[in-house]
Protein backbone atom coordinates (compact mmCIF):
# COMPACT_ATOMS: atom_id res chain seq x y z
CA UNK A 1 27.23 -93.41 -33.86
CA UNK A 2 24.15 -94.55 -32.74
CA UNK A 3 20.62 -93.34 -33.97
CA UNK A 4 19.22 -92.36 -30.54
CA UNK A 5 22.30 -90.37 -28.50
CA UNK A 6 20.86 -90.44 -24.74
CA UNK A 7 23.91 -87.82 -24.28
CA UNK A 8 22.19 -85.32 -27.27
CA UNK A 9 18.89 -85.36 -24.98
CA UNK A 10 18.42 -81.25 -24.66
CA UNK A 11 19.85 -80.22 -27.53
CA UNK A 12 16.50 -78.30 -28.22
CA UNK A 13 17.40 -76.55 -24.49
CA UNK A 14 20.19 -75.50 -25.72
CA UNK A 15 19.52 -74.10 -28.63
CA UNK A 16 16.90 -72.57 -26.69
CA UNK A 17 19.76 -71.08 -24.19
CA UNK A 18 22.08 -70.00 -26.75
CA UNK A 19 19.78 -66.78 -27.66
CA UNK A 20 17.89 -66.34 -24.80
CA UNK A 21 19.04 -63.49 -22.67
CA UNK A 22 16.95 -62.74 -19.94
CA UNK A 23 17.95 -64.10 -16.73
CA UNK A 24 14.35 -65.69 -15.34
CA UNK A 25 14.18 -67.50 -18.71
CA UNK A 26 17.98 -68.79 -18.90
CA UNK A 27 17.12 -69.81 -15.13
CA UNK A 28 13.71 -71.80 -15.75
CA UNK A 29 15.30 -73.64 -19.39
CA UNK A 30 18.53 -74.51 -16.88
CA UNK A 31 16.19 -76.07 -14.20
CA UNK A 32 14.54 -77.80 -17.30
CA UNK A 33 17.46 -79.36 -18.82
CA UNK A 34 18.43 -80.77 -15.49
CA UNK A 35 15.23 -82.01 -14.48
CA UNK A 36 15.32 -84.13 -17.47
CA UNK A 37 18.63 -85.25 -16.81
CA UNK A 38 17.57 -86.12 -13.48
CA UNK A 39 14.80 -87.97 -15.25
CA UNK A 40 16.86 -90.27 -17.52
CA UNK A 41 18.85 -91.03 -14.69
CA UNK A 42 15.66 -92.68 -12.67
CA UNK A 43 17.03 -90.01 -9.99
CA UNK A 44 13.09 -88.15 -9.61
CA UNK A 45 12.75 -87.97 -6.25
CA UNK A 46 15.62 -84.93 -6.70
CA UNK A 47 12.76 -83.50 -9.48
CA UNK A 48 10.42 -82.13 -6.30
CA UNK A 49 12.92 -80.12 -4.83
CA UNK A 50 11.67 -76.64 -3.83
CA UNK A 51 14.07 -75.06 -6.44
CA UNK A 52 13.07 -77.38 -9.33
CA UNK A 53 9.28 -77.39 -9.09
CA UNK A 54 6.42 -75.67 -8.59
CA UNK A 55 3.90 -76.74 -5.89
CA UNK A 56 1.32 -78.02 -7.77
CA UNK A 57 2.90 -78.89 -11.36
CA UNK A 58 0.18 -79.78 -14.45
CA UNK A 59 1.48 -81.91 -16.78
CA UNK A 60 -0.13 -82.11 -20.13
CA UNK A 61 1.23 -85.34 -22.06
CA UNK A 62 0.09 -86.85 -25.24
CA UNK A 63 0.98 -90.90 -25.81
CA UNK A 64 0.05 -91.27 -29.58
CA UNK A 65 -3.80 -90.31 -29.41
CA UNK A 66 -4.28 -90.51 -25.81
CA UNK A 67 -4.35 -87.16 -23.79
CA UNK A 68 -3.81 -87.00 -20.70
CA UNK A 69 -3.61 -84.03 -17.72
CA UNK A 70 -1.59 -85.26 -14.25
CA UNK A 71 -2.02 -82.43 -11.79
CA UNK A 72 -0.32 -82.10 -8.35
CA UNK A 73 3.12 -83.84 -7.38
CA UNK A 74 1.66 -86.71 -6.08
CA UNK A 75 0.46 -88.14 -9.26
CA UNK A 76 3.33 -86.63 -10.93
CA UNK A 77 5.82 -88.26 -8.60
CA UNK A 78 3.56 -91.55 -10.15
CA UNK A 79 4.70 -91.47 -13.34
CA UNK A 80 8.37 -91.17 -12.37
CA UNK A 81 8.15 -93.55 -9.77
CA UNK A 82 6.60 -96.07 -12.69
CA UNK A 83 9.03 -95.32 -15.15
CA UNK A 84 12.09 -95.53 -12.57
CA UNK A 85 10.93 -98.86 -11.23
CA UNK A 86 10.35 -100.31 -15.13
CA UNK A 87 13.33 -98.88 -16.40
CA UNK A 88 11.70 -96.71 -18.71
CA UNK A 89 13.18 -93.41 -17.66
CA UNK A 90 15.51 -93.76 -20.43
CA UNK A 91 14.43 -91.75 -23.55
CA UNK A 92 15.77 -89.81 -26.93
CA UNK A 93 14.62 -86.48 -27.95
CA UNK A 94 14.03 -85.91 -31.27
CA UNK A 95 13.29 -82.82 -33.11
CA UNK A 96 12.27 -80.37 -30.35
CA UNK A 97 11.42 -76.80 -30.33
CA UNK A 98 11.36 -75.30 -27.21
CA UNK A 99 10.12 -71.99 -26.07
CA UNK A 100 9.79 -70.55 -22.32
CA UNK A 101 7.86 -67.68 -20.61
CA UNK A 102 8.28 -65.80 -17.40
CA UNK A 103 6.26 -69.22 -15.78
CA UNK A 104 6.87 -71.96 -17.71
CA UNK A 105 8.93 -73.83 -20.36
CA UNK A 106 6.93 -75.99 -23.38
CA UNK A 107 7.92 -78.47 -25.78
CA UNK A 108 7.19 -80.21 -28.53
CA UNK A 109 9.29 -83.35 -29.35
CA UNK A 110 9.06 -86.97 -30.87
CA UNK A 111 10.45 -88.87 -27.87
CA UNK A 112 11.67 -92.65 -28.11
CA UNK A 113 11.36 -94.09 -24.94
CA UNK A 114 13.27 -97.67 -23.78
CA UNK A 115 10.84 -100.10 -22.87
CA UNK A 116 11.75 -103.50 -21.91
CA UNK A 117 11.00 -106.25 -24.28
CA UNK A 118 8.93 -108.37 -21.70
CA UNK A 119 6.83 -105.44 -21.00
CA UNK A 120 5.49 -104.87 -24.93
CA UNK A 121 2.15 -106.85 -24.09
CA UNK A 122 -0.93 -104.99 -23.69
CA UNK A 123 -1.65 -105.62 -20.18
CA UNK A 124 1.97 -105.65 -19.20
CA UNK A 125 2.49 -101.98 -19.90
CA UNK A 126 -0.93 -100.83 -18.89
CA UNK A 127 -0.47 -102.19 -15.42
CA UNK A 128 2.23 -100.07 -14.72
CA UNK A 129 0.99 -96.65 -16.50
CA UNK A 130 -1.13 -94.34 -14.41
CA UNK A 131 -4.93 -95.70 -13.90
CA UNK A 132 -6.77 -93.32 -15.52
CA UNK A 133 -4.31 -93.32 -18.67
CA UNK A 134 -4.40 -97.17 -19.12
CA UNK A 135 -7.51 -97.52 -18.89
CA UNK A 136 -7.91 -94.57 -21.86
CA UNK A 137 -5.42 -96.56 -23.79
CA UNK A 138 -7.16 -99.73 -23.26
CA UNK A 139 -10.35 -98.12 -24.37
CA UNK A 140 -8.93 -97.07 -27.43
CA UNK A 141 -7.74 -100.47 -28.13
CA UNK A 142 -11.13 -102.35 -27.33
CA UNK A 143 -13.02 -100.26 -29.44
CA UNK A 144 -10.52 -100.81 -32.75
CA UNK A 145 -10.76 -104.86 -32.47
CA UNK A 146 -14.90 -104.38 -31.25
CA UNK A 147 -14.73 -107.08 -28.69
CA UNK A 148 -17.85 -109.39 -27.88
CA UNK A 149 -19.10 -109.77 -31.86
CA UNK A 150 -18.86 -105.62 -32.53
CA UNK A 151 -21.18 -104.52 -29.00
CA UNK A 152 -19.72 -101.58 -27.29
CA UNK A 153 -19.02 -102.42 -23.52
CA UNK A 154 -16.99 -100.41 -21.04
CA UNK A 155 -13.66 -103.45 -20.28
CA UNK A 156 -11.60 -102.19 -16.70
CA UNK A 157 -8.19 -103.13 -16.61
CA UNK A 158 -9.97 -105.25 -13.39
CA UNK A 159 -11.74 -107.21 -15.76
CA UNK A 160 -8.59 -108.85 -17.35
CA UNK A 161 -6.80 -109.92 -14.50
């Protein structure tokens, strides 16, 4: 059997579900495990449907060091729409706890995401992440090889090209 199972994906949902007995919070880990199967599938367009999001979502996401905070559907929709179109919608779960409240669902997971191998280049990725999260990582990545003889100096992803 493979190492990364696509097909185990919410296993951490449903361990969730198996001893959760109140019916909003069986509902909202339900919508969850099928918005991320929805996900994988590069189906996200389905993802803003009245029943399986809120109006203005807030996604908190953490890519190794970088934080980042995408608020409102439209930059949501972003994100899918990027990973969709570079086939990167395609990711294992590993090791998640899950836990869910009357208004939203949280997890913490290692996640292996499919990338394709002509898209592992700095500037190949970055163009297609969100703006304001490639330039962070780009940031981050100036500053470690302290470009132009160690002087700080703010690099846009413009400035490459």
């Amino acid at each position: 059997m493979p190492r990364y199972d696509v097909t185990k994906l919410n296993v951490g949902v449903d361990k969730c579900l198996a001893v959760t007995t109140n019916p909003r919070h069986r509902f909202l880990l339900q919508a969850y495990s099928r918005h991320r199967l929805l996900e994988v599938a590069g189906r996200y367009e389905e993802i803003f449907a009245p029943e399986m999001m809120v109006p203005n979502p807030v996604y908190h996401l953490h890519v190794g060091a970088t934080p980042a905070v995408l608020t409102g559907p439209d930059n949501v929709k972003s994100l899918y729409h990027m990973w969709a179109e570079t086939n990167q919608s395609i990711f294992y779960a590993e090791n998640e706890q899950v836990a869910v409240a009357d208004n939203f669902v949280v997890s913490t997971v290692m996640v292996h995401q499919q990338v394709w191998g002509k898209a592992l280049t700095l500037g190949r990725v970055a163009s297609y992440l969100p703006g304001f999260l490639s330039e962070a990582i780009l940031q981050r990545v100036l500053a470690k090889k302290k470009l132009q003889g160690g002087r700080q100096r703010h690099v846009s992803l413009h400035d490459l090209h």
